[in-house]
N, C-alpha and C. Protein backbone atom coordinates (compact mmCIF):
# COMPACT_ATOMS: atom_id res chain seq x y z
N UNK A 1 114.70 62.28 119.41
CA UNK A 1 113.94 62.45 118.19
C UNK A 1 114.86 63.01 117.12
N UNK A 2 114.85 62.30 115.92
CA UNK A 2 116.16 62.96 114.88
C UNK A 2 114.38 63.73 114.21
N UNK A 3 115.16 65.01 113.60
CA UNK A 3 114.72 66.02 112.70
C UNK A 3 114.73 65.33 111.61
N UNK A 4 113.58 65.81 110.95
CA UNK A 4 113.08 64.92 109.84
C UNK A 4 113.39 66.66 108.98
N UNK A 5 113.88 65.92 107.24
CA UNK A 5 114.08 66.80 106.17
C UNK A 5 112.54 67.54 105.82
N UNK A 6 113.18 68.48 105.42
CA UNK A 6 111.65 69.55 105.08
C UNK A 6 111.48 68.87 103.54
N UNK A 7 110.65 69.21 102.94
CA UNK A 7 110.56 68.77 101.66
C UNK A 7 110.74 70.12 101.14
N UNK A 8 111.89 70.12 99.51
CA UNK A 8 112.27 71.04 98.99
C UNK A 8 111.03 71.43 98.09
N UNK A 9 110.90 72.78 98.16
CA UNK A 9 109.81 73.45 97.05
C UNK A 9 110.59 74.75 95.93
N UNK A 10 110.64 75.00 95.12
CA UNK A 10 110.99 75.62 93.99
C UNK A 10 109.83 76.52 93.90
N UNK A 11 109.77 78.18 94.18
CA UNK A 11 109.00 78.86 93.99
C UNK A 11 108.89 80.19 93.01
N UNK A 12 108.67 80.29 91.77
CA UNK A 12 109.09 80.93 90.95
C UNK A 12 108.15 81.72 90.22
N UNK A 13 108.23 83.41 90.76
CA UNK A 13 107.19 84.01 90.43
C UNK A 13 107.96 85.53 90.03
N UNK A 14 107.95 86.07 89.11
CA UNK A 14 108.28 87.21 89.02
C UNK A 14 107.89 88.75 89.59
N UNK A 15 106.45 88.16 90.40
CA UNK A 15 105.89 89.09 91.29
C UNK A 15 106.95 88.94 92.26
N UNK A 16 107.12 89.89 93.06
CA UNK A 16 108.42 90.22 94.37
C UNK A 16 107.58 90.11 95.43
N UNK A 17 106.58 90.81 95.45
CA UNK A 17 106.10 90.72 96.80
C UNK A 17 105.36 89.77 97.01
N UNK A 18 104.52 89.23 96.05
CA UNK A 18 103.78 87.70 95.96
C UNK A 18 104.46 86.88 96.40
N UNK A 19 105.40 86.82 95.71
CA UNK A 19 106.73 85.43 95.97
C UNK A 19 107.37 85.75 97.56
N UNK A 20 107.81 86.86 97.66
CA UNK A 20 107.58 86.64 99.18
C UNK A 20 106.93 86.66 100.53
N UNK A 21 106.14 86.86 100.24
CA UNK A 21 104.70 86.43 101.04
C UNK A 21 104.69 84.84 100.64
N UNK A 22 104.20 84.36 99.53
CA UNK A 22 103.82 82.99 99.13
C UNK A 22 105.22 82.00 100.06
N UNK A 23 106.21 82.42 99.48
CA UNK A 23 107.55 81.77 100.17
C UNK A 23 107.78 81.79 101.76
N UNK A 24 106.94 82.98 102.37
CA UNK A 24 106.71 82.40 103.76
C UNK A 24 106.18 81.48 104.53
N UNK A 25 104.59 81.95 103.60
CA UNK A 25 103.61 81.02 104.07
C UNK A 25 103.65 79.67 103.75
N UNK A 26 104.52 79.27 102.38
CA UNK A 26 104.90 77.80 102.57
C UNK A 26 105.41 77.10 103.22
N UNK A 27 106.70 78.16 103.90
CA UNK A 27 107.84 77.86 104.88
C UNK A 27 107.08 77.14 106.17
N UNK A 28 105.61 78.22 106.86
CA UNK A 28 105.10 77.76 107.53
C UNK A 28 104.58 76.72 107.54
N UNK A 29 104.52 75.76 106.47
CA UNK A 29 103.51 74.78 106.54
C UNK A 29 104.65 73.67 106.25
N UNK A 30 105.44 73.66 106.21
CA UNK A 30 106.71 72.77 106.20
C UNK A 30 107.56 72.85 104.87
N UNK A 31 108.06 73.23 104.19
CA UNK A 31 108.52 73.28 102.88
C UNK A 31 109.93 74.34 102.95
N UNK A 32 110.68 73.37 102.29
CA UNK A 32 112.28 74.51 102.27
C UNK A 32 112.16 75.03 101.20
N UNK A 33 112.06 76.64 101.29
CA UNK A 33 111.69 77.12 100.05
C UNK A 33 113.14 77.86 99.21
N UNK A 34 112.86 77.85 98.08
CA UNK A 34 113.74 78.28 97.37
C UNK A 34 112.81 79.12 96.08
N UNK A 35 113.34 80.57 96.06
CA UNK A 35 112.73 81.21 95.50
C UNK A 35 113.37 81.41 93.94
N UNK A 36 112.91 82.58 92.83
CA UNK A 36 113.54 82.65 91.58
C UNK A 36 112.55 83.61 91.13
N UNK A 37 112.67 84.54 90.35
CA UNK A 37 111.76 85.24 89.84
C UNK A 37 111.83 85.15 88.18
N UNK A 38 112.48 83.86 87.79
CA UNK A 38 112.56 83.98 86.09
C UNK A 38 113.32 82.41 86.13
N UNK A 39 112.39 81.88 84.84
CA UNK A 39 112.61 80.74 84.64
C UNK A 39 114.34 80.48 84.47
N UNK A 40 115.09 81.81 84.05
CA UNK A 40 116.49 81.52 83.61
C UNK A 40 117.21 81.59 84.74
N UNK A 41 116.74 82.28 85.80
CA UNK A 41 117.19 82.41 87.89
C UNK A 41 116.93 80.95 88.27
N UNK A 42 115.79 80.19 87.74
CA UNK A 42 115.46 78.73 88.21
C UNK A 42 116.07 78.03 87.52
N UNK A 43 116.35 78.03 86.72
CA UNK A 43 116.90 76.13 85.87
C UNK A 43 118.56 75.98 86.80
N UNK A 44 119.31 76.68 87.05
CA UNK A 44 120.59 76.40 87.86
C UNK A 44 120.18 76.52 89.01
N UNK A 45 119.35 76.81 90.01
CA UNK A 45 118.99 76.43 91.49
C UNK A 45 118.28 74.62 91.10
N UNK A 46 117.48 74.58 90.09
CA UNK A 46 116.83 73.20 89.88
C UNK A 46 117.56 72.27 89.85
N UNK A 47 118.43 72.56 88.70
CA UNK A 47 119.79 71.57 88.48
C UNK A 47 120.73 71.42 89.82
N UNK A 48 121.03 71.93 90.52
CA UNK A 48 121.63 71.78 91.66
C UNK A 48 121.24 70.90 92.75
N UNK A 49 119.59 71.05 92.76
CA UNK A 49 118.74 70.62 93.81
C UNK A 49 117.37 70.42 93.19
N UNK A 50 117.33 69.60 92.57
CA UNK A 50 116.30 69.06 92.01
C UNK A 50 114.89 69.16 92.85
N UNK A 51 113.60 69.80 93.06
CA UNK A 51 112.91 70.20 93.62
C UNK A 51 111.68 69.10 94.02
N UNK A 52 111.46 68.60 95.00
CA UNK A 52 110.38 67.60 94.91
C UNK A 52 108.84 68.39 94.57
N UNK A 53 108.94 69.43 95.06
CA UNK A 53 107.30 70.40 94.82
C UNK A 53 107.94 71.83 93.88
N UNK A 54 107.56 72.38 93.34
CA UNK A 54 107.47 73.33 92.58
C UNK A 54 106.13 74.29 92.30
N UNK A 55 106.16 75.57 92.78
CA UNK A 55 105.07 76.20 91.95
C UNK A 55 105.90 77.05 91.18
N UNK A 56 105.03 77.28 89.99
CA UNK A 56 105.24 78.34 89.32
C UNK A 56 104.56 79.23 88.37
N UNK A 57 105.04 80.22 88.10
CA UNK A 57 104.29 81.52 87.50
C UNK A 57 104.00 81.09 86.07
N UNK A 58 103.09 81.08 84.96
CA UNK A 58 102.85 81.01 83.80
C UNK A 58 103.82 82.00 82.89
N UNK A 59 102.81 83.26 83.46
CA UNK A 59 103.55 84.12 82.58
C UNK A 59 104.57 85.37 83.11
N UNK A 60 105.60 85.06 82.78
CA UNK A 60 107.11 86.04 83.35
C UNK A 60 107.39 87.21 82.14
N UNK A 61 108.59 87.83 82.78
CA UNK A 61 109.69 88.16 81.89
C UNK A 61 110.65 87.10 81.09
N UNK A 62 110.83 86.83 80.13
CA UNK A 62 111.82 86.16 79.60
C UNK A 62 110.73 84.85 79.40
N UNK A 63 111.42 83.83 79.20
CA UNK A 63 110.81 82.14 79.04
C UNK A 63 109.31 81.82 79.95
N UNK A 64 108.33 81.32 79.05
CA UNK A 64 107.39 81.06 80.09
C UNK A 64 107.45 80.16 81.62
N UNK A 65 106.45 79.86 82.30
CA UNK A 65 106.62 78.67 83.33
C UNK A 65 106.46 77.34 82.80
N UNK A 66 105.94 77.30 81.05
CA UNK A 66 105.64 75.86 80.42
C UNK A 66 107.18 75.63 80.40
N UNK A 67 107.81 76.57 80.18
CA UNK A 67 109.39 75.64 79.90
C UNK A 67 109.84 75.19 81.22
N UNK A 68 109.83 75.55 81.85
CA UNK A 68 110.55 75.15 83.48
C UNK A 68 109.67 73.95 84.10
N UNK A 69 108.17 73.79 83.48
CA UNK A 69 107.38 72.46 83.87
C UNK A 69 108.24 71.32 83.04
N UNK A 70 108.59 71.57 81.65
CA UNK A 70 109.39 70.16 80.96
C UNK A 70 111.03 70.21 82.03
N UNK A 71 111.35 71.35 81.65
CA UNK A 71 113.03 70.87 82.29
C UNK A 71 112.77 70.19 84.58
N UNK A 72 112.19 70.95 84.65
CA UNK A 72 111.71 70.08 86.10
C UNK A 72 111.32 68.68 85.94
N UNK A 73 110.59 68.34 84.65
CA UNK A 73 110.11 66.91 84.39
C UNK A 73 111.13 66.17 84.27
N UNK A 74 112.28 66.77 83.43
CA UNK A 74 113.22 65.76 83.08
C UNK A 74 114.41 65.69 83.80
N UNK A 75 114.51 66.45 85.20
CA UNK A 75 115.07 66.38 86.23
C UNK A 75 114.85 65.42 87.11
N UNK A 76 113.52 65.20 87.40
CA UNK A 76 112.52 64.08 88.20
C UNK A 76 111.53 64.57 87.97
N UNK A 77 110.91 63.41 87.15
CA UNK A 77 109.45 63.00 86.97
C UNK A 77 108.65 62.68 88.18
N UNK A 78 109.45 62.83 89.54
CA UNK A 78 108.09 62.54 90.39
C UNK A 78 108.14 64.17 91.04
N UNK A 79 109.06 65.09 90.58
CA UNK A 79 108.44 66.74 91.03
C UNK A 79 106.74 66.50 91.16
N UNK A 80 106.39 67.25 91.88
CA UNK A 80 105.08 67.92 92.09
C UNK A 80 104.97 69.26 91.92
N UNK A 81 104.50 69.52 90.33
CA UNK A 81 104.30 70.66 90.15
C UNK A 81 103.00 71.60 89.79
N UNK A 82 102.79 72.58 90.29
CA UNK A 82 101.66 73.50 90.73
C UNK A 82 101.49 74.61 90.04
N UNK A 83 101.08 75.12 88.44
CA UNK A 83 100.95 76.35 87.81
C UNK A 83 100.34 77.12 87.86
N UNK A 84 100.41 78.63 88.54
CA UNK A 84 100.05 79.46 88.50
C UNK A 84 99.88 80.60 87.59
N UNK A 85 98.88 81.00 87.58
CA UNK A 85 98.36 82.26 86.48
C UNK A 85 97.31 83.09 86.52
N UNK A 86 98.01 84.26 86.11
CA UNK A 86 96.45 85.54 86.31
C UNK A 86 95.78 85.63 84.72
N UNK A 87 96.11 84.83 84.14
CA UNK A 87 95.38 84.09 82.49
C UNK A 87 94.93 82.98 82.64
N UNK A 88 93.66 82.82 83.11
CA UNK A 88 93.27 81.13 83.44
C UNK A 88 93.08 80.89 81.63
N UNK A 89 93.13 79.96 81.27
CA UNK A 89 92.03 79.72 80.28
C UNK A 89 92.56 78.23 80.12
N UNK A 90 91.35 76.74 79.20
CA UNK A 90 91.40 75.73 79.45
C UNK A 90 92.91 75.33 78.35
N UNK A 91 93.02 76.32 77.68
CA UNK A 91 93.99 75.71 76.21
C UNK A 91 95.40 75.60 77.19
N UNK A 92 95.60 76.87 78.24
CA UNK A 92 96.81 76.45 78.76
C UNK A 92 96.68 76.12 80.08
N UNK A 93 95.86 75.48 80.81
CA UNK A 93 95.70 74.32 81.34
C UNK A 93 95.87 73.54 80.87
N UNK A 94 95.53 72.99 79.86
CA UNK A 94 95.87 71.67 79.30
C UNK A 94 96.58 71.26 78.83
N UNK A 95 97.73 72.19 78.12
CA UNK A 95 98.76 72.47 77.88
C UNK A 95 99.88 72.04 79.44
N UNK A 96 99.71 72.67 80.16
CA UNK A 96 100.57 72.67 81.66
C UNK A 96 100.35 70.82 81.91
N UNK A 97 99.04 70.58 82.05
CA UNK A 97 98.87 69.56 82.61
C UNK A 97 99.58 68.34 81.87
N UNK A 98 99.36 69.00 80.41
CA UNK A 98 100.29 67.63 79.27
C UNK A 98 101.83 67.76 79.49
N UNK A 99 102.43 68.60 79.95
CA UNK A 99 103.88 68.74 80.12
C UNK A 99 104.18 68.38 81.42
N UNK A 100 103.12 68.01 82.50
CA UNK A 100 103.53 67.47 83.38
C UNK A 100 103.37 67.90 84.70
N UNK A 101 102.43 69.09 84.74
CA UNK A 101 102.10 69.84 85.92
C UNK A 101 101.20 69.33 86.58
N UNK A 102 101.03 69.03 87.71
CA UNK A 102 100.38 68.38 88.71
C UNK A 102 98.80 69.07 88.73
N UNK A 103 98.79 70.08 88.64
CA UNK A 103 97.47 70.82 88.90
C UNK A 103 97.45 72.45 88.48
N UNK A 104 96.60 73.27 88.15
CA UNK A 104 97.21 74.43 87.35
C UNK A 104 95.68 75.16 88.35
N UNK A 105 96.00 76.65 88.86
CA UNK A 105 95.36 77.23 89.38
C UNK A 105 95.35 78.90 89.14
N UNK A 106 94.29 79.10 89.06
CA UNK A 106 94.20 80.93 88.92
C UNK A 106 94.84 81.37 90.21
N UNK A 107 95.17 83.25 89.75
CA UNK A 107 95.70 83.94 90.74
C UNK A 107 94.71 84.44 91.36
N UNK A 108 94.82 85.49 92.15
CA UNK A 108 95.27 84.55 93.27
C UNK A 108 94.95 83.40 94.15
N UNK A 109 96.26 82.66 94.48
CA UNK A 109 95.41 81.26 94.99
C UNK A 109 96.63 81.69 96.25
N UNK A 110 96.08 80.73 97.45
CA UNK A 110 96.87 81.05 98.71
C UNK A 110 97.34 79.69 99.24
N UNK A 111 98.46 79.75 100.33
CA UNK A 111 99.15 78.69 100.07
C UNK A 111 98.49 77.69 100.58
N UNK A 112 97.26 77.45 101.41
CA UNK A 112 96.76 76.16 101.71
C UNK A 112 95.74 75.53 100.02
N UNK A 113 95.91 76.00 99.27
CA UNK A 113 95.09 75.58 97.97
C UNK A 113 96.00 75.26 97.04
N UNK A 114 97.61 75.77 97.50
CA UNK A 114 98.59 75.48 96.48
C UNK A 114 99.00 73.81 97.24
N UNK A 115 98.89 73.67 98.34
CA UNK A 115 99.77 72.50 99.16
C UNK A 115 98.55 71.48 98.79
N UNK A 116 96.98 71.86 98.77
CA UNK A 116 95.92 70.91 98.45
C UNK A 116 96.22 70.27 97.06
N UNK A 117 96.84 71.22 96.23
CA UNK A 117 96.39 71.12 94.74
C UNK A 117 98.08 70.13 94.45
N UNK A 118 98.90 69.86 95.25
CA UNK A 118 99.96 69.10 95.21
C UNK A 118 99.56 67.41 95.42
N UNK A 119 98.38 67.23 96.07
CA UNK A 119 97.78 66.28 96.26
C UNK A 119 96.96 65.81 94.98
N UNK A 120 96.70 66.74 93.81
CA UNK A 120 95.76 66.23 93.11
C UNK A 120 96.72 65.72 91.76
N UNK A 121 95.57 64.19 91.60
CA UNK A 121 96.59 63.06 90.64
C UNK A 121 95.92 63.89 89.54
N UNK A 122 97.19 64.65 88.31
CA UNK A 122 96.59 64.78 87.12
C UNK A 122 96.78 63.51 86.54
N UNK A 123 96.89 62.83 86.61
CA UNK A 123 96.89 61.53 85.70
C UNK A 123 95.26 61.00 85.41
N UNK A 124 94.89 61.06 86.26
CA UNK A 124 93.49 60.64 86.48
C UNK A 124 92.40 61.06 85.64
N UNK A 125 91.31 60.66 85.14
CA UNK A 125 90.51 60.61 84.28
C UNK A 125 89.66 61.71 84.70
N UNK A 126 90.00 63.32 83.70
CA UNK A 126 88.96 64.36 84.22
C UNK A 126 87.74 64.33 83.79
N UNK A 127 86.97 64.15 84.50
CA UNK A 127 85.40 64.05 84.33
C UNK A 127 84.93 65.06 83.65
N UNK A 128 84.10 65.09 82.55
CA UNK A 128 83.65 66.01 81.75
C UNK A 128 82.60 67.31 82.47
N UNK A 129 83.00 68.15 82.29
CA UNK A 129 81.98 69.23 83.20
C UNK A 129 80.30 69.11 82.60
N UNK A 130 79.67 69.18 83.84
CA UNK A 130 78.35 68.77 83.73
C UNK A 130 77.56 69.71 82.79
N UNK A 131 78.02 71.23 82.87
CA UNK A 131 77.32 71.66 81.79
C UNK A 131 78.57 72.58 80.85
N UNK A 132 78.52 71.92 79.67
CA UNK A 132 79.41 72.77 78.61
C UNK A 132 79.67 73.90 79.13
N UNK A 133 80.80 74.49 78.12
CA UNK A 133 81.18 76.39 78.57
C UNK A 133 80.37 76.61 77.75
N UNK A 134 79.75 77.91 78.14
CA UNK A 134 78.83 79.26 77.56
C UNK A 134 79.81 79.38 76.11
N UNK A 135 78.90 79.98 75.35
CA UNK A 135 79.43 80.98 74.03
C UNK A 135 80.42 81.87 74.95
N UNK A 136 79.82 82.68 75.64
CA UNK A 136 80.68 83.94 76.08
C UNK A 136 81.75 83.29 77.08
N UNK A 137 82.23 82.40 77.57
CA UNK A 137 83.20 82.17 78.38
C UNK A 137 84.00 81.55 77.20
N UNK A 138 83.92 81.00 76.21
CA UNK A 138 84.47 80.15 75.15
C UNK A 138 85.23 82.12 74.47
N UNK A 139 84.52 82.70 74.11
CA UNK A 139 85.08 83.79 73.63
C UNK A 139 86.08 84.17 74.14
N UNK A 140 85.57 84.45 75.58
CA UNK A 140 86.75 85.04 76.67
C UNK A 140 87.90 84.04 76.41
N UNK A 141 87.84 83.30 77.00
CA UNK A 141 89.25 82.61 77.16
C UNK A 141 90.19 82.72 75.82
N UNK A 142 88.91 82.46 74.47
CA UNK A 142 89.72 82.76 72.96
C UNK A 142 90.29 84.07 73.31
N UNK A 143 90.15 85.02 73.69
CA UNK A 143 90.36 86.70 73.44
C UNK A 143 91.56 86.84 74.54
N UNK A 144 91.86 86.04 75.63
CA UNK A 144 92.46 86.09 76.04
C UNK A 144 94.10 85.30 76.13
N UNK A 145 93.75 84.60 75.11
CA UNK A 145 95.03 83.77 74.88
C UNK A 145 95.71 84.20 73.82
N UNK A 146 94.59 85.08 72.62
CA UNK A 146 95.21 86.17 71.82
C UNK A 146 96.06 87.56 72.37
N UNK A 147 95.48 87.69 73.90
CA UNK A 147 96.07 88.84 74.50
C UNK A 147 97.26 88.28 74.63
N UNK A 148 97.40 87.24 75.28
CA UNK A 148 98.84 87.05 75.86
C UNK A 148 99.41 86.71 74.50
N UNK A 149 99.16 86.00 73.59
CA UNK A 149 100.11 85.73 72.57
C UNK A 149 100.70 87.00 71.80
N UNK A 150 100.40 88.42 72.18
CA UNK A 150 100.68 89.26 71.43
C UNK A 150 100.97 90.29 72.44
N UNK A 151 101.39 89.93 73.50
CA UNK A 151 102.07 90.64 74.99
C UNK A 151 101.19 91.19 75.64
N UNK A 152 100.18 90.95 75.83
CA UNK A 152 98.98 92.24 76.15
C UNK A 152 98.95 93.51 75.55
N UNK A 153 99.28 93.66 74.41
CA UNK A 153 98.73 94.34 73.49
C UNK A 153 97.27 94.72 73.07
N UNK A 154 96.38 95.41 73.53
CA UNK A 154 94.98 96.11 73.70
C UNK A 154 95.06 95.52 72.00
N UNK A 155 95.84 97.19 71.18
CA UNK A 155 95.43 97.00 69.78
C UNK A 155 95.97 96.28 68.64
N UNK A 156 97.13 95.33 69.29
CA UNK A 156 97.24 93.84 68.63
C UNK A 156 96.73 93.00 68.58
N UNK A 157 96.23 92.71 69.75
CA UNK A 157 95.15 92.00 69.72
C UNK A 157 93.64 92.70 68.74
N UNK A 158 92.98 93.62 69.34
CA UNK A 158 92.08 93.92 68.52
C UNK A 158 92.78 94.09 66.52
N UNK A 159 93.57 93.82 66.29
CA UNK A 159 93.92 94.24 64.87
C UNK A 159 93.30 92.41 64.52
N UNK A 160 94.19 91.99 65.16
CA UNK A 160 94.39 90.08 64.95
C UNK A 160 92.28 89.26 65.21
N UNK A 161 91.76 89.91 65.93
CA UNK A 161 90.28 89.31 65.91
C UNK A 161 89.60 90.11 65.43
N UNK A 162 89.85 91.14 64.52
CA UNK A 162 89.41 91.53 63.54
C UNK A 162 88.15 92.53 63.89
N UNK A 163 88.47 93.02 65.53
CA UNK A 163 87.22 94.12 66.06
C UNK A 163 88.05 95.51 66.75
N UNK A 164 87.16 96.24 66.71
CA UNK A 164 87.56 97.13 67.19
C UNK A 164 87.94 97.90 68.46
N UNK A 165 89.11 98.24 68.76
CA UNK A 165 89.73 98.29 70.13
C UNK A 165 89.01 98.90 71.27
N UNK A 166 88.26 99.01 71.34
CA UNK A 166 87.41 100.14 72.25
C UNK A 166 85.98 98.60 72.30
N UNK A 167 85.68 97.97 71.28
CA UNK A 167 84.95 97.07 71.71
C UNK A 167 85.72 95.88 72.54
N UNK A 168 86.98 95.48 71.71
CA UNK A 168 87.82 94.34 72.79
C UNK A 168 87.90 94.74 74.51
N UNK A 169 87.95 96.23 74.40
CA UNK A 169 88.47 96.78 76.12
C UNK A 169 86.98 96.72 76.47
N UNK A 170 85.33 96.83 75.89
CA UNK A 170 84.46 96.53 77.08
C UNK A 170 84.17 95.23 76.70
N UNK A 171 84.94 94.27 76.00
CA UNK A 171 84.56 92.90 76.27
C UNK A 171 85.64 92.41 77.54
N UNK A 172 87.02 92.92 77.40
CA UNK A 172 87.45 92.25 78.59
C UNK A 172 87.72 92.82 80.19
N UNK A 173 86.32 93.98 79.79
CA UNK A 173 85.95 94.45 80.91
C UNK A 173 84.69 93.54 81.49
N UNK A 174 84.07 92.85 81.11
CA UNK A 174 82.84 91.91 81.34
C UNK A 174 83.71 90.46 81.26
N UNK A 175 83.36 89.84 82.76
CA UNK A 175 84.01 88.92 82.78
C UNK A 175 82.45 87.53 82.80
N UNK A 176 82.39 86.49 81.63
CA UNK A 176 81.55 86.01 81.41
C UNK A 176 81.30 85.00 83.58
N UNK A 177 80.17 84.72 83.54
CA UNK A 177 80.11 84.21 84.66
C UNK A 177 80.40 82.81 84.81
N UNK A 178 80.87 82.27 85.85
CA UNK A 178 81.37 81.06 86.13
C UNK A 178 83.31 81.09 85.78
N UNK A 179 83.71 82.64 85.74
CA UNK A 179 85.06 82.56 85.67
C UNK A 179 85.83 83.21 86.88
């Protein structure tokens, strides 16, 4: 019986202990893993060894994970890539998915949902959700893409939506339902 190649995975998370935990449990399920904790640690392991699967972290130190979804694209377009984030919201989902990411998932997700979600064709025609988002989940996700655009900044953010900081902290203490 000749040994068959593992399939290479690119795993890039600036969490340490996530990433190695996650980088085990992939190992277990067949995947040669190669780790990175910053998109600028990954682009010269990528370039070297071009990655057939990839997950990666949204939001790091330094360059986001949207940049490392284009330069993986234009390495090989048939990567399979998997975005992770503890900022779900639909603007950068859709964002990930237009640059080429295979499937985009909240944190935490574990590795049999990351290896499922390698299977799923984004190309494919997403079916419109059966019932619209709420007012209050439409807020959230707005309030939260202002957080990250301004580093998680509590009272940058509250300066920029024009409320007051003590109301932004018990709005994104109430997490609207269905999130």
């Amino acid at each position: 019986m000749i040994p068959t190649e593992k399939p290479s995975l690119l795993l890039v998370d600036d969490d340490a202990t996530f990433r190695t935990v996650l980088s085990r449990a992939l190992e277990k399920r067949g995947f040669a893993v190669t780790a990175a904790s910053s998109v600028e640690q990954a682009l010269p392991l990528a370039n070297a060894n071009p990655p057939e699967y990839a997950v990666l972290d949204l939001k790091m130190d330094g360059a986001s994970g949207l940049v490392l979804v284009q330069k993986l694209r234009e390495l090989d377009a048939a990567t399979r890539i998997v975005m992770l984030t503890g900022y779900a919201s639909i603007a950068t989902a859709v964002e990930a998915i237009k640059l080429g990411a295979t499937q985009y998932l909240s944190k935490p997700a574990n590795a049999d949902e990351i290896v499922a979600a390698f299977g799923h064709n984004a190309s494919a025609d997403v079916p419109l959700e059966a019932q619209p988002a709420t007012v209050e989940r439409l807020e959230w996700e707005h309030i939260q893409r202002v957080l990250h655009e301004h580093g998680d900044n509590i009272s940058a953010t509250a300066r920029v939506l024009n409320m007051h900081r003590r109301t932004l902290q018990r709005k994104l203490a109430k997490r609207p339902s269905g999130l």
